[in-house]
Each structure stands twice: as C-alpha cells, then as structure tokens.
Protein backbone atom coordinates (compact mmCIF):
# COMPACT_ATOMS: atom_id res chain seq x y z
CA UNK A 1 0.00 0.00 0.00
CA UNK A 2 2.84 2.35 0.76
CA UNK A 3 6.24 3.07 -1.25
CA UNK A 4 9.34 2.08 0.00
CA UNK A 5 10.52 5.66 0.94
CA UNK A 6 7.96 6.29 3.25
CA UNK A 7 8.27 7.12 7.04
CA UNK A 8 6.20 6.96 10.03
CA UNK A 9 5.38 6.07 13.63
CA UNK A 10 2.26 4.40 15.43
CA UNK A 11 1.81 5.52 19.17
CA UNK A 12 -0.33 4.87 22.12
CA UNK A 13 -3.79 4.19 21.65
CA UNK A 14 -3.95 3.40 18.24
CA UNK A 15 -2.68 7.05 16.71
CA UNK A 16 -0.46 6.65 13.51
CA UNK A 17 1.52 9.16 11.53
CA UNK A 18 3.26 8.85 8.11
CA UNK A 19 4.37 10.85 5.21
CA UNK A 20 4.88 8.85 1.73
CA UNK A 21 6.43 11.16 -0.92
CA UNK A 22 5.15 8.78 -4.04
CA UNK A 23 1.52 9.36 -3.85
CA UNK A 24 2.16 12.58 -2.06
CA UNK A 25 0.53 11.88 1.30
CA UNK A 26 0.77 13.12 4.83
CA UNK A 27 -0.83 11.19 7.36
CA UNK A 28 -1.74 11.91 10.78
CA UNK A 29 -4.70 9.98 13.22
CA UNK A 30 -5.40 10.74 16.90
CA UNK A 31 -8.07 8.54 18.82
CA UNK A 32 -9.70 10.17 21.56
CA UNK A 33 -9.91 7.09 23.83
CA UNK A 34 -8.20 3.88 24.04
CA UNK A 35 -8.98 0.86 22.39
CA UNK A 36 -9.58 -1.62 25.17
CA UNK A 37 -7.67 -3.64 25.52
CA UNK A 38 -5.22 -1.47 23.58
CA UNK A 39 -3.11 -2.08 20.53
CA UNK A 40 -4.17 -0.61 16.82
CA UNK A 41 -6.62 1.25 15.99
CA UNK A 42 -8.68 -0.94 13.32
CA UNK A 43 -9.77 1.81 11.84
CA UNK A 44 -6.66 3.06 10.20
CA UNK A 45 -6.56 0.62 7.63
CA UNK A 46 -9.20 1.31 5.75
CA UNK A 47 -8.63 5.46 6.11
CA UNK A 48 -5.03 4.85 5.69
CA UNK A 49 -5.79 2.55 2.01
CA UNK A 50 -8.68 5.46 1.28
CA UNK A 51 -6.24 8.27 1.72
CA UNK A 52 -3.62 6.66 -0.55
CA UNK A 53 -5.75 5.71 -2.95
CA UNK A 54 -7.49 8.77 -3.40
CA UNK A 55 -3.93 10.68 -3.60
CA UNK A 56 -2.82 8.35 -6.10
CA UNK A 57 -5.93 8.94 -7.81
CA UNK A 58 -5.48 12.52 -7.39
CA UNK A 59 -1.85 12.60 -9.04
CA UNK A 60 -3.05 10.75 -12.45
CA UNK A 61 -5.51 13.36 -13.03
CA UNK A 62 -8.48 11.27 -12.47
CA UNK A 63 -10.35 14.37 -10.22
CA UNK A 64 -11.67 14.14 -6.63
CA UNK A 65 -12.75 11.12 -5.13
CA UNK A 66 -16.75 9.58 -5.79
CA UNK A 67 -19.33 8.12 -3.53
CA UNK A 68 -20.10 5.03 -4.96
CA UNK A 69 -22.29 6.45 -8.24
CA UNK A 70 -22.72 9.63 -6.58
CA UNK A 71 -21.09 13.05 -6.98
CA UNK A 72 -17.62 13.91 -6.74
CA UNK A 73 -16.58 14.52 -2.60
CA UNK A 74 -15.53 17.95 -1.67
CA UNK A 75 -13.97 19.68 1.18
C-alpha cells in the first residue's frame, strides 16, 4: 500500500503518523480514547488505504474522489 521511501510512527492508543512522498501523502490519526484492551486502531486501515488511494488517484488526473455512483466529494 505504501512506497518504499515512506516514514512513520504508530503511538499509544492506536494514533499513527506517516508521510509517503510517491503518492504525495501526509498522514496523521489521533483517537480520543483507548482501544480496550489497547493495541491498533482498526480503523486506520481502511482510512489509511482510502487516503492513498485517493492521492494516487489525485496525481493521475483522475479528479476528486466519488461516492459510490454519486457526486464527486468535496472539502
């Protein structure tokens, strides 16, 4: 999912940070409580794939990301 060149750290509670330079993607996840009983959040997975994907979307031109047959998402 990422490129070999990127970085990161996971901390307490499930919060994960990374940056990956070949889809162009800075990543950064705070939980406010702690899983019980602790470890990763299972969450991240699927934002983490969702954020790459989009940004890798984003690079080949393709536009913003869809909903499912829906309009395009925007900030």
């Amino acid at each position: 999912m990422l490129s070999g060149s990127a970085s990161g750290h996971s901390g307490a509670a499930g919060s994960q940070a990374f940056a990956d330079p070949e889809p162009g993607v800075a990543y950064g996840y705070t939980r406010r409580r702690y899983a019980y009983p602790g470890g990763e959040a299972p969450e991240n997975t699927r934002l983490v794939e969702a954020v790459v994907r989009a940004a890798r979307g984003a690079r080949r031109g393709l536009g913003p990301p869809r909903r499912p047959g829906g309009p395009a998402l925007t900030p």
